[in-house]
Protein backbone atom coordinates (compact mmCIF):
# COMPACT_ATOMS: atom_id res chain seq x y z
CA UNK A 1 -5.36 28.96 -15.25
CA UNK A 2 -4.50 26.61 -17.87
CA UNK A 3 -7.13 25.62 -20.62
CA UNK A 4 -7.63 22.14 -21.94
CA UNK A 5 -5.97 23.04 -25.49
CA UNK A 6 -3.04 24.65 -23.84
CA UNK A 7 -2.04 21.57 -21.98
CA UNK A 8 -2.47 19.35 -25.68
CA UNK A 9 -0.10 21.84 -27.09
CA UNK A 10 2.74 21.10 -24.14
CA UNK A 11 2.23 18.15 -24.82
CA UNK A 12 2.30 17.50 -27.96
CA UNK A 13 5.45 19.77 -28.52
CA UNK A 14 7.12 17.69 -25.61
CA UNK A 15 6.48 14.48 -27.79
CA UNK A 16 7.68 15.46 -30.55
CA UNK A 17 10.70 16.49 -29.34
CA UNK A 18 11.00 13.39 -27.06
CA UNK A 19 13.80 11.70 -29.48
CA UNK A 20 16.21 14.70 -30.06
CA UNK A 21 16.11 15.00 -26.35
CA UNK A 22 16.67 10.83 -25.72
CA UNK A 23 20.38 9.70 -26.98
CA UNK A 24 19.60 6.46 -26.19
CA UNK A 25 17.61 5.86 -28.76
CA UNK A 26 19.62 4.23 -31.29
CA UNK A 27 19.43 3.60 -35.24
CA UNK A 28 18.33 -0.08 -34.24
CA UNK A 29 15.15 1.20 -32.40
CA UNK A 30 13.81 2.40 -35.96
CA UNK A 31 14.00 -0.55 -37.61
CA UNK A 32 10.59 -1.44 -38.96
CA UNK A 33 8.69 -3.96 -36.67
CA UNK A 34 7.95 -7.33 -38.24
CA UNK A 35 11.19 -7.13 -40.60
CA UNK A 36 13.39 -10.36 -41.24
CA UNK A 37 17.15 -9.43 -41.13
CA UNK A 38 17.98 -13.18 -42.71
CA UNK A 39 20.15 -12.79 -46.23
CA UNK A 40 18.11 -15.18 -48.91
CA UNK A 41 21.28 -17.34 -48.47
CA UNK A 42 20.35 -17.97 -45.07
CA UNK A 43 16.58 -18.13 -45.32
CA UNK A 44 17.13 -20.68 -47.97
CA UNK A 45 19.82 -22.92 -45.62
CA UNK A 46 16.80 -22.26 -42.61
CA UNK A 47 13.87 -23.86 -45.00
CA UNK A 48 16.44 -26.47 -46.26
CA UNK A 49 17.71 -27.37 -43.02
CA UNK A 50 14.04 -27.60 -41.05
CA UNK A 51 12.87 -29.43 -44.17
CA UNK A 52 16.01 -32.52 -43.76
CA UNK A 53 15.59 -32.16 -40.15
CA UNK A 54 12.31 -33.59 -40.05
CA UNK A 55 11.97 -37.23 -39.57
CA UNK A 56 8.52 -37.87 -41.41
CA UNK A 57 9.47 -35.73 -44.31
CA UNK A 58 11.20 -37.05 -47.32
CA UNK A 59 13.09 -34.21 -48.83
CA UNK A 60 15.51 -35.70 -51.30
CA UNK A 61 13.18 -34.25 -54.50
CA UNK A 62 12.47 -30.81 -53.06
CA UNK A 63 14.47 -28.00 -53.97
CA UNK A 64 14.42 -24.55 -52.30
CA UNK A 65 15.02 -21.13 -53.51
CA UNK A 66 14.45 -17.60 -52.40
CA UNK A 67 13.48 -15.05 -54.99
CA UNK A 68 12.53 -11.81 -53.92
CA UNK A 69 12.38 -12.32 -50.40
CA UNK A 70 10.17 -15.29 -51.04
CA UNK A 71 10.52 -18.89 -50.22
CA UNK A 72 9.92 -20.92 -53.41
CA UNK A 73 9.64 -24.82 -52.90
CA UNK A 74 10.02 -26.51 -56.16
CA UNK A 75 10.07 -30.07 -57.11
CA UNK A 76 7.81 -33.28 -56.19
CA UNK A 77 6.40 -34.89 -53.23
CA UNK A 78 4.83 -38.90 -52.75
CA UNK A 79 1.18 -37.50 -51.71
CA UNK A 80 -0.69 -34.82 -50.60
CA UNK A 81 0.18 -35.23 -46.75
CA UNK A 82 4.33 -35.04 -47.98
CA UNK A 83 2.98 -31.88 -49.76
CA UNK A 84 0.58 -30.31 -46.73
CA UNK A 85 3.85 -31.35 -44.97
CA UNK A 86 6.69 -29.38 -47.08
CA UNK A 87 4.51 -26.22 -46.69
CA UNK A 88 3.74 -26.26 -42.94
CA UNK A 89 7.35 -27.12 -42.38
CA UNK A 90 8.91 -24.37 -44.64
CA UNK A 91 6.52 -21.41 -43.48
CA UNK A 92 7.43 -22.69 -39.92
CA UNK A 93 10.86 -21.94 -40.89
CA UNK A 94 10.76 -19.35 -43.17
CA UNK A 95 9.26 -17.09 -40.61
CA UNK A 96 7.34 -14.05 -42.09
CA UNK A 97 8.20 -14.61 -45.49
CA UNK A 98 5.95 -15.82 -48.02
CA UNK A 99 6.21 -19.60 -48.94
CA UNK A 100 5.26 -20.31 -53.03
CA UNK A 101 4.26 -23.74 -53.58
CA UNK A 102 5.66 -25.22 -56.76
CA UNK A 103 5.60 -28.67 -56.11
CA UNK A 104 3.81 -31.96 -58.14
CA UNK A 105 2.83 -34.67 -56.90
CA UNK A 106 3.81 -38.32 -58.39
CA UNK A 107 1.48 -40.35 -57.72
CA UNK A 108 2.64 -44.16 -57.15
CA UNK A 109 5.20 -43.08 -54.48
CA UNK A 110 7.93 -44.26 -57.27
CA UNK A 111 11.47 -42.38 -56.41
């Protein structure tokens, strides 16, 4: 007759020796869950690219940069709708990563 605890300890000994026993589990199965495996380089072209892309979006005065795994937008936008924009737009693209607003407004609309 087997007890209750006896069965946990099978158990638990069979788990934890599940991935020793499995050589299909590969180095790529470990990765952490949630993790971005873009370079900055091509985070930055990403942002840049969904940011030109759009048609309602005038991106000529916005400049992007990624410093420490973050998304920085820098420069000025016409209103606060072109702003609202450039931050929906570049967290759309940048993912996961964080998106810093350093933008200005000019008010006027001048170019």
């Amino acid at each position: 007759m087997t007890s209750a605890s006896g069965f946990a300890t099978r158990v638990a000994a069979q788990n934890s020796a599940a991935p020793a026993e499995n050589p299909s589990i590969t180095a790529a199965a470990l990765v952490t869950p949630g993790a971005d495996p873009l370079t900055d380089e091509e985070l930055q072209r990403r942002v840049q690219d969904a940011l030109h892309s759009d048609p309602f979006f005038y991106d000529a005065h916005v400049a992007v940069s990624v410093e420490k795994g973050d998304v920085v937008l820098r420069g000025f936008v016409m209103g606060e709708w072109d702003l609202l924009d450039a931050i929906r737009i570049a967290r759309k693209a940048a993912g996961k990563r964080r998106v810093i607003n350093d933008l200005s407004i000019q008010l006027g609309g001048r170019k």
